[in-house]
Protein backbone atom coordinates (compact mmCIF):
# COMPACT_ATOMS: atom_id res chain seq x y z
CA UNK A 1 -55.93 75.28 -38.49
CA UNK A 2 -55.70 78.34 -36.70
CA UNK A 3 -58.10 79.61 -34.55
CA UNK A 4 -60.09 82.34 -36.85
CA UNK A 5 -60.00 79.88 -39.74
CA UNK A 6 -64.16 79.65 -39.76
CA UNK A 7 -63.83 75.71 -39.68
CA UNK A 8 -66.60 74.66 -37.12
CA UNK A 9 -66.08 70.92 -35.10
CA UNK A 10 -69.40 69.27 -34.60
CA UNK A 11 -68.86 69.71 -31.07
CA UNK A 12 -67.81 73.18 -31.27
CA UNK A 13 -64.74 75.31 -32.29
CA UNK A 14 -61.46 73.51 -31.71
CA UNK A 15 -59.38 74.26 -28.52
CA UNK A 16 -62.95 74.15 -25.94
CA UNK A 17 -63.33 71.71 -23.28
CA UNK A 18 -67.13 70.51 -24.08
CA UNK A 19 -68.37 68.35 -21.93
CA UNK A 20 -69.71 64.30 -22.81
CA UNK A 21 -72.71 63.88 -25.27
CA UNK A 22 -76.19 62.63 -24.14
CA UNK A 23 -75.31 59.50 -25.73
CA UNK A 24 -71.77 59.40 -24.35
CA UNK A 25 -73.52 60.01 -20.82
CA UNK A 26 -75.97 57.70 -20.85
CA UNK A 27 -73.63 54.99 -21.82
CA UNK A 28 -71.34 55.51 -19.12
CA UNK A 29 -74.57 55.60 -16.68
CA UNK A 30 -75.49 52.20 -17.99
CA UNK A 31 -71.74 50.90 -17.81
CA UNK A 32 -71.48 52.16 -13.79
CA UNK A 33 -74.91 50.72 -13.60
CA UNK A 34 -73.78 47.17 -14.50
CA UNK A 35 -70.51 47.14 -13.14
CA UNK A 36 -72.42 48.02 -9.45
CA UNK A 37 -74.93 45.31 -10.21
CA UNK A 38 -71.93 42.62 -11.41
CA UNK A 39 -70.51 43.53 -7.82
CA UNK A 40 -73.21 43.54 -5.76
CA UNK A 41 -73.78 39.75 -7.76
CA UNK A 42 -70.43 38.64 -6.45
CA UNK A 43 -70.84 39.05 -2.94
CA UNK A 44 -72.12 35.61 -1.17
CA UNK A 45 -75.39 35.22 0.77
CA UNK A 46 -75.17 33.05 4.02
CA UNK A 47 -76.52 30.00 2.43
CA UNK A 48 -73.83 30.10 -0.22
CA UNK A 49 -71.88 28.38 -1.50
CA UNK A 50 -74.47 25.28 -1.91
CA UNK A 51 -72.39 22.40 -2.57
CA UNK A 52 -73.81 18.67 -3.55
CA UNK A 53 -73.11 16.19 -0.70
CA UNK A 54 -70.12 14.36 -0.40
CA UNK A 55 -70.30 10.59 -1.77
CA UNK A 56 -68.78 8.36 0.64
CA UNK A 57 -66.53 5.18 0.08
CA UNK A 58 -67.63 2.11 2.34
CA UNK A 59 -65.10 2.13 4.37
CA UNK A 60 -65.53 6.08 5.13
CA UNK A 61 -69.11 6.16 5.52
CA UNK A 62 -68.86 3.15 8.02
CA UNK A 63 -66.55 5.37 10.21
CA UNK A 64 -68.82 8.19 9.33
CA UNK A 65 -71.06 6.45 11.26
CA UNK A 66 -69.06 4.71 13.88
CA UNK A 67 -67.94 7.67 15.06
CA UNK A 68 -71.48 10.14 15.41
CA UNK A 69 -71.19 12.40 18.60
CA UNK A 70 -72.70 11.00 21.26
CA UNK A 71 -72.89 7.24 19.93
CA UNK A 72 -72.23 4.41 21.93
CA UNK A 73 -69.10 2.83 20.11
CA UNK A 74 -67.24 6.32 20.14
CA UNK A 75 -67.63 6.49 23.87
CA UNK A 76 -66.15 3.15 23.97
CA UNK A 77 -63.30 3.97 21.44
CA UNK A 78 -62.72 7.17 24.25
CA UNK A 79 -62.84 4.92 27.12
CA UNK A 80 -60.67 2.14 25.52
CA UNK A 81 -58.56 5.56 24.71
CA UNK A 82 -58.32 6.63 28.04
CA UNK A 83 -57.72 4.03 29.93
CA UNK A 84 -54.74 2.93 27.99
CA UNK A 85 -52.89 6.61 28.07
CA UNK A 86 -53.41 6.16 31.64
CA UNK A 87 -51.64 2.51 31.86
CA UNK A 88 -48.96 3.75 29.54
CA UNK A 89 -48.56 7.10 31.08
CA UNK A 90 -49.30 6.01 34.89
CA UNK A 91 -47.74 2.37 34.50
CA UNK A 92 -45.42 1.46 32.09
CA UNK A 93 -43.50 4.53 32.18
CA UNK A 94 -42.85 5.07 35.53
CA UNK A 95 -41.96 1.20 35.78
CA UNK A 96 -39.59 1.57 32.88
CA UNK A 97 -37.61 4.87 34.22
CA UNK A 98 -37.41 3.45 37.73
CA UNK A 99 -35.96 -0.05 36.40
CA UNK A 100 -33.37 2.16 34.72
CA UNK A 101 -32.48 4.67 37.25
CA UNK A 102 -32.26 1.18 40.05
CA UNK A 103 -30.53 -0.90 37.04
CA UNK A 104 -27.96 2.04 36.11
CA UNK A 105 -27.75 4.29 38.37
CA UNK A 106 -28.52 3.53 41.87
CA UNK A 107 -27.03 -0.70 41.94
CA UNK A 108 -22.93 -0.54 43.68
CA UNK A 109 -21.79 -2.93 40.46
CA UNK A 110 -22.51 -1.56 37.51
CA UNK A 111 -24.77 -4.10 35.03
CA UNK A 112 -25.33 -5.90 38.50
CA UNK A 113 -28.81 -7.51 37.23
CA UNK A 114 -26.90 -9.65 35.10
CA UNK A 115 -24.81 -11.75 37.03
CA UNK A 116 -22.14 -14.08 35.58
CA UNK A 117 -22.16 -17.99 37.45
CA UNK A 118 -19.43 -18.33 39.96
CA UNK A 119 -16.35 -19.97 39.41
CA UNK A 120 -15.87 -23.44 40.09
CA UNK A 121 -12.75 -25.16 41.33
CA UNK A 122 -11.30 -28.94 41.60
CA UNK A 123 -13.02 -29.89 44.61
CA UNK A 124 -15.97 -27.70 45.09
CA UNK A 125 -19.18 -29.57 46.03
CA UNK A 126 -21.79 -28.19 43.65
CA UNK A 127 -25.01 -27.89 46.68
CA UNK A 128 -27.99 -28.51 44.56
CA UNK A 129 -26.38 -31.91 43.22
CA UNK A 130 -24.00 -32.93 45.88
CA UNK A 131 -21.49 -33.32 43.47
CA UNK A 132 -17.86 -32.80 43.77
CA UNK A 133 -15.30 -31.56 41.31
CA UNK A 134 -12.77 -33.74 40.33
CA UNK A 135 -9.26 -32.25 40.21
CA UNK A 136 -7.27 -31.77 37.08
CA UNK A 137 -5.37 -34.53 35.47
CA UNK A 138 -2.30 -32.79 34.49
CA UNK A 139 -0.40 -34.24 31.40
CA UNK A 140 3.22 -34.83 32.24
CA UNK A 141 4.77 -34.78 28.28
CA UNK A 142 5.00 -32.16 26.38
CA UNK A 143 3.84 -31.61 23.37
């Protein structure tokens, strides 16, 4: 179709830019309309979400409860808590890392904690007993 043909579009001679239709407009309007509505929807008051309370086991809810700030067992559990960090850190410890430094590093014979029973010979009087040795009986023969 060229452009003198006579042939008329319902929205005017081909080849113009016409602008929407009342109809086309107003639909549009009512599509921005919603989609600013559906997104003002979405955003979350302060007293969202609302969730249902949480069911609790008996063995949860009883620790639940043992444990409320401010309660008198949970200042014991803290107290029982505190005082045994301070015997393990302030006691034990310190008692273990000295017995090793004295034990391995500081003693003249090395493992000398552990000391091995002196030697005994034929004729030795053993003090606690009053007891003394008897000496070797020597076989003569040979085997």
């Amino acid at each position: 179709m060229s452009k003198g043909s006579g042939v008329e579009h319902p929205r005017g001679p081909p080849g113009e830019v016409v602008g929407y239709t009342p109809d086309e407009k107003l639909r549009l309007q009512q599509l921005r309309e919603l989609r600013r509505r559906w997104l003002k929807d979405q955003e979350l008051s302060p007293r969202e979400p609302v969730l249902p309370p949480r069911k609790l086991g008996p063995i949860e809810g009883f620790w639940e409860r043992f444990l409320q700030p401010g309660g008198f067992w949970r200042q014991q559990v803290f107290r029982t808590y505190k005082t045994g960090k301070f015997i393990i850190l302030g006691g034990i410890i310190p008692l273990w890392l000295s017995h090793y430094i004295i034990k391995y590093h500081l003693m003249t014979m090395p493992y000398a904690v552990v000391s091995s029973k002196p030697k005994i010979y034929p004729g030795d009087v053993i003090q606690e007993t009053g007891e003394v040795i008897p000496p070797l009986e020597i076989p003569s023969s040979h085997h």
